[in-house]
PDB file of N, CA and C in Angstrom:
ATOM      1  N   UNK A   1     113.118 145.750  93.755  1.00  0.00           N
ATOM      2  CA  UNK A   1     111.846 145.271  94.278  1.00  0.00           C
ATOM      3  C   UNK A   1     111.055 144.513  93.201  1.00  0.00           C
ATOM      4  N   UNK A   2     110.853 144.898  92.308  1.00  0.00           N
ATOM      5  CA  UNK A   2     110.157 144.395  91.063  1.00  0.00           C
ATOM      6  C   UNK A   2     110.540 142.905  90.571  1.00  0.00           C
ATOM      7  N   UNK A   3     112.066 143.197  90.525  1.00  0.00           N
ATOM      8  CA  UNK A   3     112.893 141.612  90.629  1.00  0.00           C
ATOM      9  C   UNK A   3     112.519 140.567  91.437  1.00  0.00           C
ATOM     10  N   UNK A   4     112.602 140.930  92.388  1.00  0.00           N
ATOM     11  CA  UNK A   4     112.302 140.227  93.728  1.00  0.00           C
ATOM     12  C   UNK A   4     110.572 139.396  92.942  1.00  0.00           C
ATOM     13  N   UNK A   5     110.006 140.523  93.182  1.00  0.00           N
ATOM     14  CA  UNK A   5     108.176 140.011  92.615  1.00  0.00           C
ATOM     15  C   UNK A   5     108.342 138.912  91.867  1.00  0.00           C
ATOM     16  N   UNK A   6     109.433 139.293  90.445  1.00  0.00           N
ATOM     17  CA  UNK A   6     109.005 138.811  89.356  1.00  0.00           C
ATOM     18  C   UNK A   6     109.230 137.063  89.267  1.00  0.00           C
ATOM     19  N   UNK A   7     110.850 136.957  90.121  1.00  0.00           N
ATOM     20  CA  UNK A   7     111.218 136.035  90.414  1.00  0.00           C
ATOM     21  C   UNK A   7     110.746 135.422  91.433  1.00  0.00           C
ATOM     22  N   UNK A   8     109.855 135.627  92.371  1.00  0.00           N
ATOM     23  CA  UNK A   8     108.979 134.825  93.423  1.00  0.00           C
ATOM     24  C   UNK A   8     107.952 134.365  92.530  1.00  0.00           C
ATOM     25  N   UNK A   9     106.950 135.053  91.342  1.00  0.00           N
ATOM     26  CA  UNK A   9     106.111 134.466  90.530  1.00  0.00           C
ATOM     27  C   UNK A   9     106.302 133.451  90.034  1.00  0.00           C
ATOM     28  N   UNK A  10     107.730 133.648  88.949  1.00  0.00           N
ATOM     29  CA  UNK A  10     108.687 132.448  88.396  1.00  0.00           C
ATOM     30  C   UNK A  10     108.574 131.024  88.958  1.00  0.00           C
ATOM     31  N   UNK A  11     109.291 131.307  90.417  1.00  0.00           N
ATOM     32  CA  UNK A  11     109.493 130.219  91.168  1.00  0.00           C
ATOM     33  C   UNK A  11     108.097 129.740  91.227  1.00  0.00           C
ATOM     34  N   UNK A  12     107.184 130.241  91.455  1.00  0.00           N
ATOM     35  CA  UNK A  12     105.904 129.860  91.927  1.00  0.00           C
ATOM     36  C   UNK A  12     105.218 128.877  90.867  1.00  0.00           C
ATOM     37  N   UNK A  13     105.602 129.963  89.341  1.00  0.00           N
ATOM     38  CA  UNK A  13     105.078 129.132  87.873  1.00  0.00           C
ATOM     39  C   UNK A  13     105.869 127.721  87.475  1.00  0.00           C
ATOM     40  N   UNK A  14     107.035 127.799  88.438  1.00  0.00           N
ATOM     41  CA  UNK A  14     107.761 126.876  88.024  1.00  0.00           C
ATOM     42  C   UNK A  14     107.184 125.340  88.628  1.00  0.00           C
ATOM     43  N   UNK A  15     107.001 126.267  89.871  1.00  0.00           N
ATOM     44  CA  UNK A  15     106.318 124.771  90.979  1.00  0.00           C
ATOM     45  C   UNK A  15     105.012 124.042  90.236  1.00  0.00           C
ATOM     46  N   UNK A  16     104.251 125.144  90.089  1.00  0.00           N
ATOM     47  CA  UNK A  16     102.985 124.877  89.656  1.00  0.00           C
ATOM     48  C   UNK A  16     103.072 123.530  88.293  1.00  0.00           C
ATOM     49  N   UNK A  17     103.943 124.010  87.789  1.00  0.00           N
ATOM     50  CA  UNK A  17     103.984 123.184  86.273  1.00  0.00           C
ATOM     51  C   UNK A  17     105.040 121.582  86.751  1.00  0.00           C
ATOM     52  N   UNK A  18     105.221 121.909  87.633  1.00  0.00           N
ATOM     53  CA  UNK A  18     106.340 120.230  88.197  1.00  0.00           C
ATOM     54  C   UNK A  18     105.470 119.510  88.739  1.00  0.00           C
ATOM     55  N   UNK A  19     104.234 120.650  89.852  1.00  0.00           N
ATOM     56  CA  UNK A  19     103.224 119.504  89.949  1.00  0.00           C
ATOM     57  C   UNK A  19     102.137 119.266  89.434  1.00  0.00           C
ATOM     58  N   UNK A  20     101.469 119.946  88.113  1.00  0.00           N
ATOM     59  CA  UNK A  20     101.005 119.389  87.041  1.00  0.00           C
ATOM     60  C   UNK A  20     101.426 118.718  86.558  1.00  0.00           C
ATOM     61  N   UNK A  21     102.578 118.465  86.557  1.00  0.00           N
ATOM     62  CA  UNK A  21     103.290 116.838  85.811  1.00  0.00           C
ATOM     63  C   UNK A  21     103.079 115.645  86.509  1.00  0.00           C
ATOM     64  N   UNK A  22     103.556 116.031  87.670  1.00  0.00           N
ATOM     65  CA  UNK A  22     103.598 115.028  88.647  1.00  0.00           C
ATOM     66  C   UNK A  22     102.389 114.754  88.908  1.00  0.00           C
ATOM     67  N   UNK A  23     101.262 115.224  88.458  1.00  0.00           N
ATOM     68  CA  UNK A  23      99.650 114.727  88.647  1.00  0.00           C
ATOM     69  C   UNK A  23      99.417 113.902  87.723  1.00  0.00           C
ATOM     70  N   UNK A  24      99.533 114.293  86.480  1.00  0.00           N
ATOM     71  CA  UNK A  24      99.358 113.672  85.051  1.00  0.00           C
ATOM     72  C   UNK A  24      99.610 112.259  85.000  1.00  0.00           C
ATOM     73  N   UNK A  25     101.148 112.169  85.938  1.00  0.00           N
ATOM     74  CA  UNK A  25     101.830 111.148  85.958  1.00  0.00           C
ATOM     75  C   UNK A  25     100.813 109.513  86.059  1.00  0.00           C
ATOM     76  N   UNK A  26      99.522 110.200  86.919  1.00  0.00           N
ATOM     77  CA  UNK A  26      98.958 109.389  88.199  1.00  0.00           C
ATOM     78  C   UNK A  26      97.877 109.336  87.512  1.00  0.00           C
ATOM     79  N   UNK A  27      97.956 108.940  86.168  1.00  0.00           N
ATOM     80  CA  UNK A  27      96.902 108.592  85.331  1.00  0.00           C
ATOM     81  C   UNK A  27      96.656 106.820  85.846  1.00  0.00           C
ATOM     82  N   UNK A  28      95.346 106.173  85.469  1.00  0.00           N
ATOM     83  CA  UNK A  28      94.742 105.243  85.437  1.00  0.00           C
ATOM     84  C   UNK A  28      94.358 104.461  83.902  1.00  0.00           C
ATOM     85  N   UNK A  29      94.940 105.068  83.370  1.00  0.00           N
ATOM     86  CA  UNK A  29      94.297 104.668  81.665  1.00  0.00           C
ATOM     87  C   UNK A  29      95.785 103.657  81.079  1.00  0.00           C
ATOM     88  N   UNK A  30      95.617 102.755  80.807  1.00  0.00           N
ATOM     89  CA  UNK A  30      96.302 101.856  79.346  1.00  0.00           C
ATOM     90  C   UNK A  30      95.931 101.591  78.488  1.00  0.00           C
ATOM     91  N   UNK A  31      96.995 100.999  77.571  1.00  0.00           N
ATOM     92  CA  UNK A  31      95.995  99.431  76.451  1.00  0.00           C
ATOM     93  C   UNK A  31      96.078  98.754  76.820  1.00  0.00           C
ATOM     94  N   UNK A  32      95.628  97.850  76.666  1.00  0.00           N
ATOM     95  CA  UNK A  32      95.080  96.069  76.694  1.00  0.00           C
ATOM     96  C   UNK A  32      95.797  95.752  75.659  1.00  0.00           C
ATOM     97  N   UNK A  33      96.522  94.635  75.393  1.00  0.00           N
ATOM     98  CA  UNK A  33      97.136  94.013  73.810  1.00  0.00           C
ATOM     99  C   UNK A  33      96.714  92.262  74.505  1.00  0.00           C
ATOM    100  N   UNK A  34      96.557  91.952  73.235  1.00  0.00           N
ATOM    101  CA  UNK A  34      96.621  90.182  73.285  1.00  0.00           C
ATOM    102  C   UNK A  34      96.550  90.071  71.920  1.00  0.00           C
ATOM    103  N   UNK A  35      96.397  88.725  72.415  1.00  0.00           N
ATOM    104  CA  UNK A  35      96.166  87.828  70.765  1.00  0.00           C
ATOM    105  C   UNK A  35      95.557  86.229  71.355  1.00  0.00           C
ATOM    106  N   UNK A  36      94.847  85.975  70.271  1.00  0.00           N
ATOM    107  CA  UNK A  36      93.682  85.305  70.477  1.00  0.00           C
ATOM    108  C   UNK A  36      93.951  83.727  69.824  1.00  0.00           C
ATOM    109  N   UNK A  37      94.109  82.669  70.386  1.00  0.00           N
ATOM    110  CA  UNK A  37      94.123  81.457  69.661  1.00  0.00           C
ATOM    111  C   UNK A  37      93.412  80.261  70.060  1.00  0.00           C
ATOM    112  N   UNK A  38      92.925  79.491  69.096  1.00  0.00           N
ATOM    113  CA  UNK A  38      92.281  78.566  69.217  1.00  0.00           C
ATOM    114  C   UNK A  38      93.215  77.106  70.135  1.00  0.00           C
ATOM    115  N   UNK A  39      92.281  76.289  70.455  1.00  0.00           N
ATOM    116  CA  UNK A  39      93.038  75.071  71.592  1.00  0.00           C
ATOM    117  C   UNK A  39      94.122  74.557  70.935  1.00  0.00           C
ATOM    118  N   UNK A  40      94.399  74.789  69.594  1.00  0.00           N
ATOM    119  CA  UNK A  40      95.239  74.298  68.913  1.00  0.00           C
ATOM    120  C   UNK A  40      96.226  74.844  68.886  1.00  0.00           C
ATOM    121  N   UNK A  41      96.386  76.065  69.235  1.00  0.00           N
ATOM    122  CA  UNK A  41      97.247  77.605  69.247  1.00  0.00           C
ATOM    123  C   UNK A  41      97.632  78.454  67.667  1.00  0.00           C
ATOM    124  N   UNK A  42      96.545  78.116  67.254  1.00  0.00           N
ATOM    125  CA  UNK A  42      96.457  78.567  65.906  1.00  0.00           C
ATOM    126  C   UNK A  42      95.468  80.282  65.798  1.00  0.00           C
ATOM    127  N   UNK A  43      96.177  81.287  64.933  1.00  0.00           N
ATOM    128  CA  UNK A  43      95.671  82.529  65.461  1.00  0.00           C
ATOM    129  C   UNK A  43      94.178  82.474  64.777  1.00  0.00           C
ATOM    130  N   UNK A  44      93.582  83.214  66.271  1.00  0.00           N
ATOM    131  CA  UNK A  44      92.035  83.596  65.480  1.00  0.00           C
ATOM    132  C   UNK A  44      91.479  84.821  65.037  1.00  0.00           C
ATOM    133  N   UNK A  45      91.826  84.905  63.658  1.00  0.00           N
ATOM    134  CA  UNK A  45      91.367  86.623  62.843  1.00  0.00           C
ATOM    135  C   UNK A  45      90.170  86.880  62.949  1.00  0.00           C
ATOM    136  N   UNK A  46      89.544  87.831  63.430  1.00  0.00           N
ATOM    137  CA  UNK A  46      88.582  88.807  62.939  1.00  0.00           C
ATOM    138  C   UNK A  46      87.287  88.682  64.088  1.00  0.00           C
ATOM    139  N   UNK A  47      87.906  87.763  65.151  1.00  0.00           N
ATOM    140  CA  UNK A  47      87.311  88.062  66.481  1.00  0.00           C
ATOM    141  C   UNK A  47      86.425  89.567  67.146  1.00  0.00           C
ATOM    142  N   UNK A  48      85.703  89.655  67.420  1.00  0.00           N
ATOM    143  CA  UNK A  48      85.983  90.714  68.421  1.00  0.00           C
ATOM    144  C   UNK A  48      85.836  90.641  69.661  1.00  0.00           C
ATOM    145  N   UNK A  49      87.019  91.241  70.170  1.00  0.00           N
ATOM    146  CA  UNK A  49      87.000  91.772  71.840  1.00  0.00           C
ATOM    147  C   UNK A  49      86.665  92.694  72.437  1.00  0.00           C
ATOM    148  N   UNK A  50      85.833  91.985  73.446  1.00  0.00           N
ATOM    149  CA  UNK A  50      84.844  92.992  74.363  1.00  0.00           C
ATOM    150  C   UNK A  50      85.250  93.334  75.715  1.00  0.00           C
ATOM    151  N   UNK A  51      85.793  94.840  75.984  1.00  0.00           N
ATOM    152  CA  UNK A  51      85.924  94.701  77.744  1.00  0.00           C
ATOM    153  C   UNK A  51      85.020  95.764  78.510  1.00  0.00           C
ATOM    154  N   UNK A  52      84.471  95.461  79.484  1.00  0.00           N
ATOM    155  CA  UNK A  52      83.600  96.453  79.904  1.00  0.00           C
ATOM    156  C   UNK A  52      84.090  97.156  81.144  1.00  0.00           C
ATOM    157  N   UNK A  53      83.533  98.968  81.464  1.00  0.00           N
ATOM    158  CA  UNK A  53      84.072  99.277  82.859  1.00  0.00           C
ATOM    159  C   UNK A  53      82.899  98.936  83.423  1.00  0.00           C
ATOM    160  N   UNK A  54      82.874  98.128  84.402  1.00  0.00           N
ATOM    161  CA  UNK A  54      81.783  97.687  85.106  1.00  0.00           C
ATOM    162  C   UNK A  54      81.431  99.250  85.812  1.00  0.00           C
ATOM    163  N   UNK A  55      81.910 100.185  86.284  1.00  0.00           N
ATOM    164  CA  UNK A  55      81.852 101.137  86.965  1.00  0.00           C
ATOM    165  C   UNK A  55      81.153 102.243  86.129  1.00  0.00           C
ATOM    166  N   UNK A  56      81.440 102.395  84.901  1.00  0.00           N
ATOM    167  CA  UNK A  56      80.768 103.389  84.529  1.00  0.00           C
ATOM    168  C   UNK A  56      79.523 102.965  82.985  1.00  0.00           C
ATOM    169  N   UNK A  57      79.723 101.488  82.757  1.00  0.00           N
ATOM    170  CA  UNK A  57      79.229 100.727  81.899  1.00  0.00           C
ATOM    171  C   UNK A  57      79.815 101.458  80.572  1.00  0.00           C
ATOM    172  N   UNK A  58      80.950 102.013  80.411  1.00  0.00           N
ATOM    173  CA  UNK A  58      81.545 102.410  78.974  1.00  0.00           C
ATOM    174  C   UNK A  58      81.821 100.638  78.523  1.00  0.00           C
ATOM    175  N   UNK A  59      81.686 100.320  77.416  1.00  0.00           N
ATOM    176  CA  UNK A  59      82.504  99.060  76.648  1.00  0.00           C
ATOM    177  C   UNK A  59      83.508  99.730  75.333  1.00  0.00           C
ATOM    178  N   UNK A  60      83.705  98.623  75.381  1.00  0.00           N
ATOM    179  CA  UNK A  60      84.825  99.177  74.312  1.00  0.00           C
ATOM    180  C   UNK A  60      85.354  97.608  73.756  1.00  0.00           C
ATOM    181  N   UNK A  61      85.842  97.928  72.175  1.00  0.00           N
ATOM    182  CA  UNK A  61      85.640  96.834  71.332  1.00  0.00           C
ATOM    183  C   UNK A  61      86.872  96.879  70.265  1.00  0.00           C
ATOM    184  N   UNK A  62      87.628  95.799  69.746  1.00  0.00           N
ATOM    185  CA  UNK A  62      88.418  95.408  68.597  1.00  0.00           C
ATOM    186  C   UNK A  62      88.725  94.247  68.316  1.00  0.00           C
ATOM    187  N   UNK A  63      88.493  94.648  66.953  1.00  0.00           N
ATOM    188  CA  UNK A  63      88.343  92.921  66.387  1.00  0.00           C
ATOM    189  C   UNK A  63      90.143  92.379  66.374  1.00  0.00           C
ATOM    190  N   UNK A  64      90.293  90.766  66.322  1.00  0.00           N
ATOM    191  CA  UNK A  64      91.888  90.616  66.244  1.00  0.00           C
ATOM    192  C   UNK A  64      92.459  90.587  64.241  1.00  0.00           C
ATOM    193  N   UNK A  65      93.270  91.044  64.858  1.00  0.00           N
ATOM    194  CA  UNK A  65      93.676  91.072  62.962  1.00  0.00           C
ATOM    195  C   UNK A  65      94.490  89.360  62.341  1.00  0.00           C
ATOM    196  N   UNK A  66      94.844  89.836  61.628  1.00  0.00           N
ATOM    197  CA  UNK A  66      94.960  88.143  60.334  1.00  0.00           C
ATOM    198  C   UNK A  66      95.772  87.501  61.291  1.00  0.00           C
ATOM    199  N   UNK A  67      97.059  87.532  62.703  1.00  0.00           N
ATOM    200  CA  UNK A  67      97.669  87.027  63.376  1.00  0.00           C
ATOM    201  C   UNK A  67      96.996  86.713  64.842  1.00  0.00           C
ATOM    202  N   UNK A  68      95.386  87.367  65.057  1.00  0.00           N
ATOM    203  CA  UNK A  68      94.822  86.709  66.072  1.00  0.00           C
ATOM    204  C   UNK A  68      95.434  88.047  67.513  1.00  0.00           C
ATOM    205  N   UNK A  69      96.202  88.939  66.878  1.00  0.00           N
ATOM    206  CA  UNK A  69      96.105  90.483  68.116  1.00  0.00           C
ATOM    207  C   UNK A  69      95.130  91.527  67.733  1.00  0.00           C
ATOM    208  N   UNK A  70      95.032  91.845  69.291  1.00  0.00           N
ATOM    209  CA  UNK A  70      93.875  92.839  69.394  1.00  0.00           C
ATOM    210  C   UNK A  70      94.927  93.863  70.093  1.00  0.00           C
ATOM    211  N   UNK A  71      93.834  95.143  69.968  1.00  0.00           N
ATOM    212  CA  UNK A  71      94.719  96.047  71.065  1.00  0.00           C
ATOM    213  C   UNK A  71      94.038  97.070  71.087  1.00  0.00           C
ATOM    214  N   UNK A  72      93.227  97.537  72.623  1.00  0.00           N
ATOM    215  CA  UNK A  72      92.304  98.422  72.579  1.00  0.00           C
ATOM    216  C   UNK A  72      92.829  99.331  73.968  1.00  0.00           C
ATOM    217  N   UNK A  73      92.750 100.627  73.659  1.00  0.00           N
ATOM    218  CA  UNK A  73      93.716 101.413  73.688  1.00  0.00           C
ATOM    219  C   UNK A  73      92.804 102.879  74.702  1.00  0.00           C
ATOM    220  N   UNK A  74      93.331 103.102  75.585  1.00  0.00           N
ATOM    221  CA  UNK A  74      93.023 104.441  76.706  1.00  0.00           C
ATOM    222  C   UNK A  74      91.741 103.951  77.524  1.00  0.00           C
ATOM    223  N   UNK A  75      91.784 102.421  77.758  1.00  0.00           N
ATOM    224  CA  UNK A  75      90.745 101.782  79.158  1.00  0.00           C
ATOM    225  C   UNK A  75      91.356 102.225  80.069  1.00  0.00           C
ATOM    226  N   UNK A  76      90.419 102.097  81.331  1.00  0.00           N
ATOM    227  CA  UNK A  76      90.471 102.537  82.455  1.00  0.00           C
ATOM    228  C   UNK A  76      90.887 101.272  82.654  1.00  0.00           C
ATOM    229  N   UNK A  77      91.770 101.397  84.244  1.00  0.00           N
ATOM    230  CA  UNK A  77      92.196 100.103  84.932  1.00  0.00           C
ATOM    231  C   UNK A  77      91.560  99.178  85.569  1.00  0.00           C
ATOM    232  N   UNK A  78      90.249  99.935  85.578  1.00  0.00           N
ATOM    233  CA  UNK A  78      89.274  98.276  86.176  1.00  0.00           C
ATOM    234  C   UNK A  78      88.359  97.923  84.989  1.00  0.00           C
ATOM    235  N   UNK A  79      88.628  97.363  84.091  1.00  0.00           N
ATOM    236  CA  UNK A  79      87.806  96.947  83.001  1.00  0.00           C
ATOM    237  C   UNK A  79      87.759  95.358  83.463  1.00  0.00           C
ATOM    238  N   UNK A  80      86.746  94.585  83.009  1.00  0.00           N
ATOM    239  CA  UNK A  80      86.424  93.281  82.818  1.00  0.00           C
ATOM    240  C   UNK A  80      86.729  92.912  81.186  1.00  0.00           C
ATOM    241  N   UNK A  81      88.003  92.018  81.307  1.00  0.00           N
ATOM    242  CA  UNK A  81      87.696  91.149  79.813  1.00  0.00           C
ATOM    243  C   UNK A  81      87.012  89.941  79.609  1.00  0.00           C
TER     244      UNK A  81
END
C-alpha cells in the first residue's frame, strides 16, 4: 500500500516538473543584436541604442562597440527600436 502512495506521488512530481518546463519554455524575453553603420557602411563606435517597452515604459540601453555591434539582452518581445 505505501508503494502504491509513494509511486502515485512520484508520478505526480514527475508531471508537475515536465510542465514547469514546458511553461518556462513559453517565455517572451530575447536579445536584440545589430550593428550600426553609417551611409557609407562604415562601423559606428560608441553609439547608443535605445529600445523602449511601450507597454510598461521600461527602456533599456547599449552603446555599439569599436565594430559598430550592440546587443541588449532579456527585452521583452514588443519593444520599439
Amino acid at each position: 500500500m505505501k508503494s502504491r502512495v509513494f509511486a502515485g506521488c512520484l508520478a505526480t512530481g514527475v508531471l508537475l516538473l515536465i510542465g514547469a518546463t514546458a511553461v518556462n519554455a513559453q517565455m517572451n524575453t530575447g536579445q536584440i543584436l545589430g550593428t550600426v553603420k553609417d551611409s557609407q557602411g562604415l562601423a559606428v563606435s560608441g553609439i547608443p541604442v535605445k529600445i523602449a517597452n511601450e507597454q510598461t515604459g521600461q527602456n533599456f540601453e547599449a552603446p555599439t562597440n569599436e565594430v559598430g555591434d550592440y546587443q541588449i539582452g532579456r527585452a521583452s518581445c514588443r519593444e520599439r527600436v
